[in-house]
Protein backbone atom coordinates (compact mmCIF):
# COMPACT_ATOMS: atom_id res chain seq x y z
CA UNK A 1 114.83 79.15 128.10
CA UNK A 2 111.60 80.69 129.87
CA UNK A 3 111.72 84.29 128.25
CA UNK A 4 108.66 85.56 129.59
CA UNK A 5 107.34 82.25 131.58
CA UNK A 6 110.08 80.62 133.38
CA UNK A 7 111.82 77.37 133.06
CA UNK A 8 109.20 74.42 131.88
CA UNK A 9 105.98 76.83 130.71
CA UNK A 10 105.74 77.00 127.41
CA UNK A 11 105.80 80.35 125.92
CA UNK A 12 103.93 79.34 122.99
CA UNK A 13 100.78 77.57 123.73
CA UNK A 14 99.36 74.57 121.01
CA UNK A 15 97.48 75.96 118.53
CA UNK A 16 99.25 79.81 119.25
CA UNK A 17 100.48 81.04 115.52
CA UNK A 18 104.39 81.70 115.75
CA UNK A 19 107.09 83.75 113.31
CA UNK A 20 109.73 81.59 112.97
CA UNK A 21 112.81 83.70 113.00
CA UNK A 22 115.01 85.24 109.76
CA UNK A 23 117.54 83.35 108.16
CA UNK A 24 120.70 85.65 109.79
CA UNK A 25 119.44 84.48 113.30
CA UNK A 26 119.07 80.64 111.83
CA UNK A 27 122.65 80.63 110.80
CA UNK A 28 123.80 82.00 113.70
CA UNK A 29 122.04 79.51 116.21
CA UNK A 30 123.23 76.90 113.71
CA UNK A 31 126.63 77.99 114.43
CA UNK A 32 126.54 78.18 118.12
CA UNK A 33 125.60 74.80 118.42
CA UNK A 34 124.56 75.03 122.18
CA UNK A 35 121.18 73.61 122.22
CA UNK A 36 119.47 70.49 122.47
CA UNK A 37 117.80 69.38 119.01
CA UNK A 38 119.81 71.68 116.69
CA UNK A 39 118.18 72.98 113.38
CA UNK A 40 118.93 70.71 110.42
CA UNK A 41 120.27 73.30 107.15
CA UNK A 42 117.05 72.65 105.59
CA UNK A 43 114.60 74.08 108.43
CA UNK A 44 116.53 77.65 106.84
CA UNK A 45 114.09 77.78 103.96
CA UNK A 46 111.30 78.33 106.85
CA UNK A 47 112.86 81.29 107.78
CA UNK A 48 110.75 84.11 108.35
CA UNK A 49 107.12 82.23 107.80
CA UNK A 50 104.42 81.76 110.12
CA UNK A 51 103.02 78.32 111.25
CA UNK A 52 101.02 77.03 114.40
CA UNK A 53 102.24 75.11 117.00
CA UNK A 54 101.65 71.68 117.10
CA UNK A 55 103.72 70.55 119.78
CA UNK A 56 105.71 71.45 122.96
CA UNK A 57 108.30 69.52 124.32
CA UNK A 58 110.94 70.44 127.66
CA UNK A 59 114.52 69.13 127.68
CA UNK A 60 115.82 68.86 131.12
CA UNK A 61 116.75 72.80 132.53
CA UNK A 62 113.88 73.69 131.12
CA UNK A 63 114.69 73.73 127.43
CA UNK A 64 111.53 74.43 125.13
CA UNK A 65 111.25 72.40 122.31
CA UNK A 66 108.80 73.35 119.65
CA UNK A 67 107.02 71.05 116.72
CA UNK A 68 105.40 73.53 113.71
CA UNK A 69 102.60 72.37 111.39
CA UNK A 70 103.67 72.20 108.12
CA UNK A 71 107.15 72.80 108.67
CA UNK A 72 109.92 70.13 109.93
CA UNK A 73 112.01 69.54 112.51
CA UNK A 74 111.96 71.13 115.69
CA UNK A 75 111.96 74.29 116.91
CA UNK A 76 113.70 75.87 120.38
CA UNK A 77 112.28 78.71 121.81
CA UNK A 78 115.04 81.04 120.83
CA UNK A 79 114.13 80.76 116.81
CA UNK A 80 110.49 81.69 117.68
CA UNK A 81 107.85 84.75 118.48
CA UNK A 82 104.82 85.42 119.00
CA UNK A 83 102.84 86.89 115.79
């Protein structure tokens, strides 16, 4: 929640390109389980590739939810970077 920004400012802007994060870290956040929207097993074949943000959503606490063009589901914070 808020890496660089604080708690309800997005870190990735709409329209900012974004690397979604490799497969290892996917499973692993998978596993934990701890966040609002969790990643569905198919949003692992994204791992790794770039896409734009389309969409940017807060949970309450401050939770950063993230919608990708091109790719499905949605995104938290944690699985994303800046390219």
């Amino acid at each position: 929640m808020g890496k660089t920004k604080g708690l309800n400012k997005a870190e990735f802007e709409v329209g900012n390109e974004v690397r979604i994060a490799d497969r290892a870290f996917l499973e692993s956040f998978m596993e934990a389980g701890q966040y609002h929207n969790e990643l569905e097993p198919e949003q692992l074949e994204y791992a790794g590739r770039t896409a734009k943000v389309k969409e940017v959503s807060f949970f309450h606490g401050g939770d950063e939810i993230y919608t990708l063009e091109g790719v499905p589901g949605v995104w938290h914070e944690e699985c994303l970077a800046a390219v």
